[in-house]
Protein backbone atom coordinates (compact mmCIF):
# COMPACT_ATOMS: atom_id res chain seq x y z
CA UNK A 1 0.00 0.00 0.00
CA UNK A 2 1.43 3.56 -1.05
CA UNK A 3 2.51 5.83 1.79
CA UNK A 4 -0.46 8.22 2.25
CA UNK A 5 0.55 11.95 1.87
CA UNK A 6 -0.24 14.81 4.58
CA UNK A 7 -1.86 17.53 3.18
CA UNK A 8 -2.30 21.16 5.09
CA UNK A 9 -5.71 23.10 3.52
CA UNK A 10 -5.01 26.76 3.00
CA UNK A 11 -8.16 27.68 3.99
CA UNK A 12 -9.69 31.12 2.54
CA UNK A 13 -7.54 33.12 0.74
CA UNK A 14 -5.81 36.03 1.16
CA UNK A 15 -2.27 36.89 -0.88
CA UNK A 16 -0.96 33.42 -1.23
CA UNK A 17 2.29 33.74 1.46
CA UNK A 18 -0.62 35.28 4.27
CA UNK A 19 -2.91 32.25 3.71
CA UNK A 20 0.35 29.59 3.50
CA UNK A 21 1.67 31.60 6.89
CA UNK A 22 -2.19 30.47 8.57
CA UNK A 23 -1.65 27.33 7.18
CA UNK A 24 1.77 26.31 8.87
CA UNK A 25 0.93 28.30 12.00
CA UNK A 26 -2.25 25.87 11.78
CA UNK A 27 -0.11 22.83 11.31
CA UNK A 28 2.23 23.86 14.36
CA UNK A 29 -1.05 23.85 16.34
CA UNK A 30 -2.45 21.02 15.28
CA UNK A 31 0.58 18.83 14.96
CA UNK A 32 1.23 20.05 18.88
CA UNK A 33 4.85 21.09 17.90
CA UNK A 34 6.58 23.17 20.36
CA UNK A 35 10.00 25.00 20.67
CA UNK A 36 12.44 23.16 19.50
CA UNK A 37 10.62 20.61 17.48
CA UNK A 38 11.68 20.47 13.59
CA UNK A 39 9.63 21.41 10.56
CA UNK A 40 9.54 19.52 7.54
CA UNK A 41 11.40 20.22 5.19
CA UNK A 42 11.10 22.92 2.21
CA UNK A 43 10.54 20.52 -0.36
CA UNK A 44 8.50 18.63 1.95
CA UNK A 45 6.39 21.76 2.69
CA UNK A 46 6.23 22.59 -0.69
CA UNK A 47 4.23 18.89 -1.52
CA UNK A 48 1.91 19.10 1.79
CA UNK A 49 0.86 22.52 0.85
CA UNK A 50 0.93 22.41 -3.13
CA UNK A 51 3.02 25.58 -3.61
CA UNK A 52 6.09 26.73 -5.04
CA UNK A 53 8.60 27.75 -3.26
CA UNK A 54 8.61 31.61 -3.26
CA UNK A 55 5.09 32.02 -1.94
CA UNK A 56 6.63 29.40 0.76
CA UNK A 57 9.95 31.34 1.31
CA UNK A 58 8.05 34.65 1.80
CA UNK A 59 5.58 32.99 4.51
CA UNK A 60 8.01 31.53 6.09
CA UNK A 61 9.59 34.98 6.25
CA UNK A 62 6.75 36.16 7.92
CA UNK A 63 6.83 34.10 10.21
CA UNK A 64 10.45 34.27 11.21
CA UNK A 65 9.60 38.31 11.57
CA UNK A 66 7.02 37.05 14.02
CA UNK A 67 8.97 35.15 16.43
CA UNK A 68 7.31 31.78 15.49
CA UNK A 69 9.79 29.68 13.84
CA UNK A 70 13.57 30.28 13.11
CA UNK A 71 15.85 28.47 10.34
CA UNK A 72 18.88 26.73 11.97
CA UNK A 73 22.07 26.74 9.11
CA UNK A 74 22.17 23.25 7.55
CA UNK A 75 19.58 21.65 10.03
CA UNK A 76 16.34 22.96 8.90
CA UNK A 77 13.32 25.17 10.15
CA UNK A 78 12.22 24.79 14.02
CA UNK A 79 9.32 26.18 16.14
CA UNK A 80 11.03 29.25 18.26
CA UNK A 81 10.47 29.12 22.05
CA UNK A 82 6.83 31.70 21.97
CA UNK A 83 7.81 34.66 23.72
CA UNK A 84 4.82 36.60 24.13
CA UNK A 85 6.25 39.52 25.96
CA UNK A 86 8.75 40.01 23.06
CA UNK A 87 6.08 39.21 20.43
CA UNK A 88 3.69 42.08 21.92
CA UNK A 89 6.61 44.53 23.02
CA UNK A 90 7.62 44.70 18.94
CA UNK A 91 3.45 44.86 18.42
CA UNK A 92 2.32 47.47 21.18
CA UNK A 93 2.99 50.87 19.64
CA UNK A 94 0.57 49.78 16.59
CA UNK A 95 -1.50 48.27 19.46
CA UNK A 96 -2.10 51.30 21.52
CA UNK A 97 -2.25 54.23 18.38
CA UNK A 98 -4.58 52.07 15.55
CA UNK A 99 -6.86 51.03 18.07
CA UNK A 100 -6.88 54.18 19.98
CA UNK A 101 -5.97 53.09 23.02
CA UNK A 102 -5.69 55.60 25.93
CA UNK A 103 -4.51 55.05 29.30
CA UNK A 104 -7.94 55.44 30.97
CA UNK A 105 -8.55 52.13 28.45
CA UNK A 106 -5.45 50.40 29.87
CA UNK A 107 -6.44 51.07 33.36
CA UNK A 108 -9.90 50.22 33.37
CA UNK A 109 -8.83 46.53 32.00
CA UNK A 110 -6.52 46.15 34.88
CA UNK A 111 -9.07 47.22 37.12
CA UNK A 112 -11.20 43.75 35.57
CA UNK A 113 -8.63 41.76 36.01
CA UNK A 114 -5.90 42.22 38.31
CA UNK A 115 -7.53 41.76 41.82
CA UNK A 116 -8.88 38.46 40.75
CA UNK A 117 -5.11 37.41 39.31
CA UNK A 118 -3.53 38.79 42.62
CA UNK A 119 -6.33 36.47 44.25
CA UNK A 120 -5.51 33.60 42.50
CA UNK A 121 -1.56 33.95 42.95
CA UNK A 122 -2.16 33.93 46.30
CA UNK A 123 -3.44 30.51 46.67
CA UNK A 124 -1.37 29.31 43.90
CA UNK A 125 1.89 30.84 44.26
CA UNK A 126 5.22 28.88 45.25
CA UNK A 127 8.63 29.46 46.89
CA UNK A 128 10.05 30.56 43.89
CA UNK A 129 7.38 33.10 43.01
CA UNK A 130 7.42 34.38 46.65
CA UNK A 131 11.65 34.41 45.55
CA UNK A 132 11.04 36.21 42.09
CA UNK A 133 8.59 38.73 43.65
CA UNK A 134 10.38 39.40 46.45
CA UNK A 135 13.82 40.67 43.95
CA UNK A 136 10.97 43.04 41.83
CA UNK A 137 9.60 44.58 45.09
CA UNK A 138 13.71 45.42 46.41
CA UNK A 139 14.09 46.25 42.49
CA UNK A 140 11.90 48.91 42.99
CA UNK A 141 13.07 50.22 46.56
CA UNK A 142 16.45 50.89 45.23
CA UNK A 143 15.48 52.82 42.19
CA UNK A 144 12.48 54.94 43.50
CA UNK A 145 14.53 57.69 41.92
CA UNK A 146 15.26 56.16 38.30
CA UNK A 147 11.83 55.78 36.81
CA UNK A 148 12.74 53.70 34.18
CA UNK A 149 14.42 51.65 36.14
CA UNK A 150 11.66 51.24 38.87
CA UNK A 151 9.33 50.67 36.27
CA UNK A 152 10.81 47.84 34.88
CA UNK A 153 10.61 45.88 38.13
CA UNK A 154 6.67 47.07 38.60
CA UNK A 155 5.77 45.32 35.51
CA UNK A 156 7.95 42.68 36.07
CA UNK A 157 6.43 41.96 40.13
CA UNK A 158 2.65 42.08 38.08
CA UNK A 159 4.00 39.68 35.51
CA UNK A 160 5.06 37.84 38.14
CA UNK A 161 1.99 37.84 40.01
CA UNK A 162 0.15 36.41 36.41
CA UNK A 163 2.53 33.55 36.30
CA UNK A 164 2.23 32.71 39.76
CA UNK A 165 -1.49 31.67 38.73
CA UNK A 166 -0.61 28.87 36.73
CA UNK A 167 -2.72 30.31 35.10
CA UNK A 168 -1.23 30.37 31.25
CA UNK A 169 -3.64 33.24 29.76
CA UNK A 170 -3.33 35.68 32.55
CA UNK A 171 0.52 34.88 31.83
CA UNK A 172 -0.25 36.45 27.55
CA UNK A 173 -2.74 38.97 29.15
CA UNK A 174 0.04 40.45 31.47
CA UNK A 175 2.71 40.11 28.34
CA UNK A 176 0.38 41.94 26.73
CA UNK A 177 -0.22 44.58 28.76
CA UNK A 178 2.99 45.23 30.62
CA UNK A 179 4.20 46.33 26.82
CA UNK A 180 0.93 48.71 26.20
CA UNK A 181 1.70 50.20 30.00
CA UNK A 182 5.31 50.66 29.13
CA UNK A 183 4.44 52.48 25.91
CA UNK A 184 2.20 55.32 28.41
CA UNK A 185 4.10 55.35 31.36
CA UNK A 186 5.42 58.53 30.63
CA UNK A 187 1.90 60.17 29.49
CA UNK A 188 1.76 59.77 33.33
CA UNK A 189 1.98 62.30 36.09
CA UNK A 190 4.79 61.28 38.18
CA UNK A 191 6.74 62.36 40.98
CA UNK A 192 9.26 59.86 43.30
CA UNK A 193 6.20 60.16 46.08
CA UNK A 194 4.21 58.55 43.87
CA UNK A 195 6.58 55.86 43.46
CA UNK A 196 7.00 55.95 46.88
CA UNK A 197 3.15 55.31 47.33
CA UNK A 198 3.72 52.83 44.66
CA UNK A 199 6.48 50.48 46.48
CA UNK A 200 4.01 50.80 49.66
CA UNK A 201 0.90 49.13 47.61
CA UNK A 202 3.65 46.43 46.02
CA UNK A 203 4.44 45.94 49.56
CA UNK A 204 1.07 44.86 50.80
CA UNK A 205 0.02 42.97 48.12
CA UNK A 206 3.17 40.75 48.39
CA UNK A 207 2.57 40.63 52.33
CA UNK A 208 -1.13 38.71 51.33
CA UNK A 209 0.36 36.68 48.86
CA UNK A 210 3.20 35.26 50.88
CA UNK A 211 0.42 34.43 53.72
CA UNK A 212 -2.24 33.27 51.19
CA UNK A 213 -4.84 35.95 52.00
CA UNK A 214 -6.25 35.70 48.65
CA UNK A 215 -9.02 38.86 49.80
CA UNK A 216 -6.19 41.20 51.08
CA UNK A 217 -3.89 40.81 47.50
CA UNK A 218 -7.38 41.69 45.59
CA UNK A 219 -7.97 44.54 47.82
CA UNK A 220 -4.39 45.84 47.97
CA UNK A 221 -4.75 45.25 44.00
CA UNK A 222 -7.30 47.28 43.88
CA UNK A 223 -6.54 50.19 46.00
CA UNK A 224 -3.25 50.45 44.50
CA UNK A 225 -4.75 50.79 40.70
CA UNK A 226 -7.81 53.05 42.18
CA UNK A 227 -4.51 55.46 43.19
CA UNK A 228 -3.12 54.96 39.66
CA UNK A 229 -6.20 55.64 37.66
CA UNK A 230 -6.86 58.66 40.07
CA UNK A 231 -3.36 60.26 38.78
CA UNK A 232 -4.57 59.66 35.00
């Protein structure tokens, strides 16, 4: 009996290396593949999919531009690690300026969402998130007067917080929105007391989630973001 031959379907069609990009981003899905794990090979691609091989070489460009797969000199194409944070920090300026995005936006989402993920971490989290969270909160005590700085470890300690849920789509929700924050952190009024008020907020909603008080991280959550969106 012949060797029967995997096909991937296109699907609707768009310019030809677009619609062969959905397809193989498809076929990683579906096929489970994660970083690491080996595509077939050009020729093989071009059989499966029943193009030539510019309309492949171009999608595959695209995807290499998106962080999804990367070609590995004389051993073939792989799925890249995903990286969401780096994914969204190239994609968050078009993010927050063609879908009009204002900070009032940004904070209102976090509002939704972070008490209940501060809630969560608290019942979930583990020695080494207590560890990681711990290094973000003294990251921002000793730079209260470099803003950059001490913002960089504030989105870090909320990233934190999202993968201390276990929870893997808080984890691309925070990735997501530690990039748009980053990208209107400075459209904020800011003095060192405010970071100062900051670090105290950070404070208490580490204190609950290193003694599991899953009510007291929401609330210090949410009184910290009330002061935030009060400022904006």
């Amino acid at each position: 009996m012949a060797a029967q031959t995997t096909t991937i379907d296109i699907g609707r069609r768009e310019t030809m290396p677009e619609a062969v990009a959905r397809a193989l981003i498809r076929y990683i899905a579906q096929r489970g593949l994660k970083g690491g794990d080996r595509l077939p090979s050009e020729r093989e691609l071009v059989a499966m999919i029943g193009v030539s091989r510019l309309p492949l070489r171009e999608a595959l460009c695209i995807l290499k531009g998106l962080g999804i797969i990367e070609a590995r000199h004389g051993k073939g194409i792989f799925v890249k690690p995903m990286d969401m944070a780096s994914i969204f920090a190239m994609l968050s300026p078009l993010l927050r300026t063609q879908a009009d995005m204002e900070p009032q936006h940004i904070m209102q989402t976090r509002l939704c969402f972070e008490p209940t993920i501060a809630e969560i971490a608290a019942a979930q989290r583990d020695p080494e998130d207590l560890r990681v969270l711990a290094d973000c909160l003294q990251g921002m005590r000793d730079n209260v007067d470099r803003k950059s700085v001490f913002v960089e470890h504030d989105m870090a300690f909320h990233q934190q917080l999202a993968a201390a849920t276990g929870n893997p789509v808080f984890r691309v929700f925070m990735a997501a929105l530690a990039d748009l924050l980053r990208e209107v952190q400075f459209l904020f009024p800011d003095r060192p007391a405010y970071r100062r008020a900051s670090l105290g907020y950070h404070a208490d909603i580490l204190a609950a989630v290193e003694t599991s008080d899953g009510a007291s991280a929401a609330a210090g959550m949410r009184r910290h973001l009330q002061n935030v969106e009060e400022r904006i």
